[in-house]
Protein backbone atom coordinates (compact mmCIF):
# COMPACT_ATOMS: atom_id res chain seq x y z
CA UNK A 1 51.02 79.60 140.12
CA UNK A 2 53.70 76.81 138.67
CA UNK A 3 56.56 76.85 141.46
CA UNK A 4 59.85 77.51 139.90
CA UNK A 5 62.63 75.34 140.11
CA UNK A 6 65.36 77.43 138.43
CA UNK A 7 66.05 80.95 139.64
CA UNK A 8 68.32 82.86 136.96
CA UNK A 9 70.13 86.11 138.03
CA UNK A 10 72.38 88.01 135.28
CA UNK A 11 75.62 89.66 136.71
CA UNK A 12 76.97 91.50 133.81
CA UNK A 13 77.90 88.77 131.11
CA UNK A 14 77.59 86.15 133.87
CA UNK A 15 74.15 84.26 133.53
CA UNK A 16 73.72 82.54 137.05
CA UNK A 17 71.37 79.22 136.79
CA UNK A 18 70.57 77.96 140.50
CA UNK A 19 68.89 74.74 140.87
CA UNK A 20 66.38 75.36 143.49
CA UNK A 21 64.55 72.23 145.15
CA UNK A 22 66.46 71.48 147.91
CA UNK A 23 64.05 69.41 149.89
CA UNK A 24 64.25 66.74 146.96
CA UNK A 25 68.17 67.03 146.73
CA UNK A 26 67.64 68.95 143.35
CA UNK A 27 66.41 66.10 142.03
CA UNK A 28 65.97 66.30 137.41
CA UNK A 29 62.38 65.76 137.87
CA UNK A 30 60.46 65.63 134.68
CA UNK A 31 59.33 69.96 136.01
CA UNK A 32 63.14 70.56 136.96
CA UNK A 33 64.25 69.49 133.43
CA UNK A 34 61.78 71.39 131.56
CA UNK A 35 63.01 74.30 133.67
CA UNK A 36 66.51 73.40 132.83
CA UNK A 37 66.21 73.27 129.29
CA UNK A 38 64.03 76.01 128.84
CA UNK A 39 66.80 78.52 130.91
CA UNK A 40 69.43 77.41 129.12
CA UNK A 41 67.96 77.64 125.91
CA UNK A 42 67.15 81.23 126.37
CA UNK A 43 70.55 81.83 127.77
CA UNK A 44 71.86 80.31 124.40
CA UNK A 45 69.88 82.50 122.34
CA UNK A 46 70.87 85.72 124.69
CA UNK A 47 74.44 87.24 122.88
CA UNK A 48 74.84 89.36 125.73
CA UNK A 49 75.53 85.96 127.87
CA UNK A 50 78.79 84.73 128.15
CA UNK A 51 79.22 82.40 130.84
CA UNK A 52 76.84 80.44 132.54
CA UNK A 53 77.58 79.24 136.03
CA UNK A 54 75.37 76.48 137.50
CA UNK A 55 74.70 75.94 140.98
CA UNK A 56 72.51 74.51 143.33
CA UNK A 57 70.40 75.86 146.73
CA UNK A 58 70.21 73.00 149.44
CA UNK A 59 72.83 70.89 151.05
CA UNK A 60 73.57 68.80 147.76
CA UNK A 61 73.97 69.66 143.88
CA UNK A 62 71.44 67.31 142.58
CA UNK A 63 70.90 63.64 143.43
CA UNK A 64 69.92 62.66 140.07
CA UNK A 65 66.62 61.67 138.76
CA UNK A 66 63.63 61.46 140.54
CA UNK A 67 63.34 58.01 141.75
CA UNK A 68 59.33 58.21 143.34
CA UNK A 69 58.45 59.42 139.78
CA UNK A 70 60.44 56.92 138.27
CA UNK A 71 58.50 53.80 140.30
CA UNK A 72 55.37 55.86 139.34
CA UNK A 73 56.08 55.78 135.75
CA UNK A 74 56.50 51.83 136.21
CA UNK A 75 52.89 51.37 136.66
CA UNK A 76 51.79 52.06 133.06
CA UNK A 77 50.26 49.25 130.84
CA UNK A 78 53.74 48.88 129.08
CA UNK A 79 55.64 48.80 132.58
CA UNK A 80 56.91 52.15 131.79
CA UNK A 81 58.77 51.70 128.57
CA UNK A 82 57.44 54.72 126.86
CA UNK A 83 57.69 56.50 130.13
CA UNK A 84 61.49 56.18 130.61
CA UNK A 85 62.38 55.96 126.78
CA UNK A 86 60.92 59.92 126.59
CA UNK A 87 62.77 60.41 130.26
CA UNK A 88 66.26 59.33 129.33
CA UNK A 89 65.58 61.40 125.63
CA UNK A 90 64.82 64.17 127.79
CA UNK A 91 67.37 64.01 130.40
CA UNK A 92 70.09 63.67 127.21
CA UNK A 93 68.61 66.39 125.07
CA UNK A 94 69.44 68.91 128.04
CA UNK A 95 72.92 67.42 128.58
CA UNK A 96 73.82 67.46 124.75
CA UNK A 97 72.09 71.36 124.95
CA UNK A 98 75.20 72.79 127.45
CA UNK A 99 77.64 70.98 125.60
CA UNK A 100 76.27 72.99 121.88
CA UNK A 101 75.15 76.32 123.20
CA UNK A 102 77.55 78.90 122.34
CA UNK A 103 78.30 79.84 126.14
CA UNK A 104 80.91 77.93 128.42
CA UNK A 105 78.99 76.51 130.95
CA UNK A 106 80.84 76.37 134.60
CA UNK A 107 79.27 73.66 137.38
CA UNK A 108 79.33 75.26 140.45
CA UNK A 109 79.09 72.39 142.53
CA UNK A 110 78.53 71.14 147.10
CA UNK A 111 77.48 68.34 148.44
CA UNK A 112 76.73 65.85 146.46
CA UNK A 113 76.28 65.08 142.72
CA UNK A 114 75.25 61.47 142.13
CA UNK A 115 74.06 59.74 138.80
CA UNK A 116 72.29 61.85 136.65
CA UNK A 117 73.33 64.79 139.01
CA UNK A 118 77.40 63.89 138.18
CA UNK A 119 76.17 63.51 134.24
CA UNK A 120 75.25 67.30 134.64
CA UNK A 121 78.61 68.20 136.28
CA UNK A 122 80.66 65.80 133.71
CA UNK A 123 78.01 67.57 130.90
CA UNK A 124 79.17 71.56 131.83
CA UNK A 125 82.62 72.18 129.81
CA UNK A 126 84.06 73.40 133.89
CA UNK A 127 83.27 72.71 137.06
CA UNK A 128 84.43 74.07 140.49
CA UNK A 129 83.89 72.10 143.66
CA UNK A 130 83.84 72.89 147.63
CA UNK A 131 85.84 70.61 149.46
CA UNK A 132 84.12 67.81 150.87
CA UNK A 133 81.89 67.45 147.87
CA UNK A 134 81.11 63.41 146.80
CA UNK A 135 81.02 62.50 142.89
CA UNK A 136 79.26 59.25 142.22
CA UNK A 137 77.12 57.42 139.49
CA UNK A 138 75.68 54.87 142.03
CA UNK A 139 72.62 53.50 140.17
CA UNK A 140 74.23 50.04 139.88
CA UNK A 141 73.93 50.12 143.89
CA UNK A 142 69.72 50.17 143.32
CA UNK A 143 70.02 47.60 140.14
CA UNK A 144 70.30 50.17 137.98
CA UNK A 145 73.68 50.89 135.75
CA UNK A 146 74.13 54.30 134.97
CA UNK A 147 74.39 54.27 130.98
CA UNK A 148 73.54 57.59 129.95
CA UNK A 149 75.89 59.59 132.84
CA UNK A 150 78.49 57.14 131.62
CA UNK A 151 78.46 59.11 128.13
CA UNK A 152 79.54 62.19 130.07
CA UNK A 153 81.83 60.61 132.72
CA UNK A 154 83.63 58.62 130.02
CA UNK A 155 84.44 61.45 128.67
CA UNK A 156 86.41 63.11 131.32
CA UNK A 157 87.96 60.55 133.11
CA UNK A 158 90.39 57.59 131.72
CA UNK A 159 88.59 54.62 130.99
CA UNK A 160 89.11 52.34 133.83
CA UNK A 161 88.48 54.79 136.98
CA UNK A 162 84.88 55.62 135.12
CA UNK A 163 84.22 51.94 134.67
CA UNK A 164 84.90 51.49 138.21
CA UNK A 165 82.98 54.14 139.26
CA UNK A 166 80.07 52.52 137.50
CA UNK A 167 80.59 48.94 138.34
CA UNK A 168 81.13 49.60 142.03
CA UNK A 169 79.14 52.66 142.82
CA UNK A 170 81.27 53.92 145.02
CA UNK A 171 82.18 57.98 145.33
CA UNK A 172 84.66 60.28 144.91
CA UNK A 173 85.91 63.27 146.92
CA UNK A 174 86.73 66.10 145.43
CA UNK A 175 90.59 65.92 145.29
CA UNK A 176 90.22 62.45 143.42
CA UNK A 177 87.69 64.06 141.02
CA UNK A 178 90.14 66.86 140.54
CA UNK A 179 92.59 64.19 140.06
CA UNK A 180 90.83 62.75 137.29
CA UNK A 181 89.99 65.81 135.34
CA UNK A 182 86.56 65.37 136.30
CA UNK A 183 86.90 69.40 138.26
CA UNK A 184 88.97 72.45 137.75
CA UNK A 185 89.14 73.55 141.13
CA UNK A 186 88.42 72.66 144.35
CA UNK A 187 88.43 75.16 147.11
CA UNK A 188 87.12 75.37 150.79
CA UNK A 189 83.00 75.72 150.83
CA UNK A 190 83.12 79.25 152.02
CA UNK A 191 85.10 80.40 148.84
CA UNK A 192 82.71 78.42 146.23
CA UNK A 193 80.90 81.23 145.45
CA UNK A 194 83.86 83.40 144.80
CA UNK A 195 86.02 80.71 143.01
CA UNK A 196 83.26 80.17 140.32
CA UNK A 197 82.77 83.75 139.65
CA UNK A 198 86.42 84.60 139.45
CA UNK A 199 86.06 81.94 136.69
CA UNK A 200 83.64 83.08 134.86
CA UNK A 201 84.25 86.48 134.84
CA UNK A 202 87.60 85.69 133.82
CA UNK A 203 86.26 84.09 130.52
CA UNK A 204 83.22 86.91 130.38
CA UNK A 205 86.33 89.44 129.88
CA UNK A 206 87.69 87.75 127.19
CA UNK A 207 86.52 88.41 122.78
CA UNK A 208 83.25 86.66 122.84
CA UNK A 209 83.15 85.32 119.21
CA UNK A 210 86.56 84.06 119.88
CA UNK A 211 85.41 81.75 122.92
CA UNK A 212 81.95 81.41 120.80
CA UNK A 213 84.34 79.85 118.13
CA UNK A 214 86.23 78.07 120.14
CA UNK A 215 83.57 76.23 122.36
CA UNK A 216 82.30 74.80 119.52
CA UNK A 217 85.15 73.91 117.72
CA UNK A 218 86.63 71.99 120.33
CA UNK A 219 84.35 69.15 121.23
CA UNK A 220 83.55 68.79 117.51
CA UNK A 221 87.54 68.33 116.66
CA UNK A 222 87.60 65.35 119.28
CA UNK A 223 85.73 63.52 117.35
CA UNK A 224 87.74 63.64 114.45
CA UNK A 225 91.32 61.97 112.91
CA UNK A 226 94.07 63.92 113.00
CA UNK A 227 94.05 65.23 109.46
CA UNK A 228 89.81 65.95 109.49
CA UNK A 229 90.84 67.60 112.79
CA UNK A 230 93.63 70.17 111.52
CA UNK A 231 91.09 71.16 108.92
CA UNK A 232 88.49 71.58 111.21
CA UNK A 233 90.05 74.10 113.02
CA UNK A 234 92.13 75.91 110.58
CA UNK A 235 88.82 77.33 109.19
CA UNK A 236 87.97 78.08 112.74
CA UNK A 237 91.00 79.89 112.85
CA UNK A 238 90.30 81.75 109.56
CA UNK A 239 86.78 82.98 110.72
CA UNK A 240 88.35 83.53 113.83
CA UNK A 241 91.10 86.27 111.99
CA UNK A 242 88.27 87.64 110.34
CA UNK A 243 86.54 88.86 113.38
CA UNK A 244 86.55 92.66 113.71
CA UNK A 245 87.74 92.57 117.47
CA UNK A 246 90.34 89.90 116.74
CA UNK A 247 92.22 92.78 114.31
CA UNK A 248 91.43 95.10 117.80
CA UNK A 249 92.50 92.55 120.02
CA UNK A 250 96.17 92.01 118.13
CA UNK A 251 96.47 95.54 117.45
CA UNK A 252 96.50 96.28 121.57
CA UNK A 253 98.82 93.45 122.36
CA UNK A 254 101.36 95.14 119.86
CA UNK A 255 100.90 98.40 121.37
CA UNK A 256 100.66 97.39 124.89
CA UNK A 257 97.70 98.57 126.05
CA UNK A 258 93.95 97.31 126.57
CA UNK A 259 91.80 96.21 123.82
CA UNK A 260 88.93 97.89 123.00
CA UNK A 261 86.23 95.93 122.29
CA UNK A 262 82.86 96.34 120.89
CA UNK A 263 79.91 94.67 123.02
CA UNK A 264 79.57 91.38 121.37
């Protein structure tokens, strides 16, 4: 039998993806990224998901890539160009994958999260983090600059703290990456657990097409000027209106009482 590295558990709406090699520090293997990607792409397909929390078994989150497969991959004819080209591709495609499915995606995060392992917190759209818990992208520190977590990490902290953090390799705590935007919440270790699902049930309660909508709609409008922006969204808006349960939704904030939604 293949050993799993993912374990998925469904509370309600809340689709629970745990990270589950501890002795390798959770390591994105080339198994624990086909793992990855195939979970979350069945969570994206799954309507009746509407959060995804990810977490981690082990003393740390994930360490980043595997670094005894990556000196293996080095001993190909090529010196492992083809080998880390189709890593890096793969690593990306399941980054880019959390930030287009159609469910928020909450980092539930301990320990440590370092290179590729910060990528993935950077990657989720939220992220809550025990005290005590160390953000780095440290590759520089082995000779190695961290370009593809920078594409994440650049875009959640200002521009000179990430460039630090990837010049110098050095870590933050958790109140720093608070700080910086790079967590929501930070919270003592023994109240992780209950911190990320007040979270995501939180969003879980709320009209699922209308955070479905919304998810989408707002990484795509940072990429656009102002004016491509506005009309970006006001058709987001429009299909947004036109939403059964959005009608429901109004309609029990005018009359004060709960809304009724179907199960979307």
């Amino acid at each position: 039998m293949t050993e799993e590295r993912i374990r998925l558990r469904r509370e309600g709406a809340v689709a629970h993806l745990v990270l589950d090699d501890p002795g390798r520090l959770n390591a994105l293997s080339d198994a624990m990224l086909a793992e990855l990607k195939a979970r979350l792409e069945e969570i994206s397909a799954d309507p009746s998901a509407r959060v995804v929390v990810l977490g981690a078994a082990g003393k740390a989150f994930c360490a980043g890539h595997d670094l005894k497969e990556m000196t293996a991959g080095r001993q190909s004819p090529d010196g492992g160009a083809a080998y880390f080209a189709d890593l890096f591709a793969r690593c990306s495609a399941v980054m880019k994958l959390i930030r287009t499915m159609p469910q928020p995606v909450i980092a539930r995060v301990h320990g440590v999260a370092a290179a590729a392992g910060c990528q993935l917190v950077a990657s989720c759209d939220l992220a809550v983090a025990a005290e005590g818990t160390r953000f780095g992208v440290n590759g520089v520190n082995i000779g190695l600059f961290c370009s593809t977590p920078m594409v994440a990490l650049s875009r959640n902290l200002p521009r000179k703290q990430a460039f630090e953090m990837l010049v110098t390799g050095e870590f933050l705590d958790a109140a720093r990456a608070q700080e910086l935007g790079l967590v929501n919440r930070v919270v003592p270790v023994d109240w992780l657990d209950a911190a990320a699902d007040e979270l995501a049930e939180g969003i879980a309660a709320k009209l699922g097409a209308a955070v479905r909508i919304g998810k989408g709609v707002f990484y795509d409008q940072l990429e656009l000027p102002l004016d491509r922006a506005y009309e970006l969204t006001s058709a987001a808006m429009v299909a947004n209106m036109l939403e059964p349960d959005t009608a429901e939704g109004i309609s029990a904030f005018l009359e004060k009482r709960a809304p009724a939604y179907r199960q979307d």
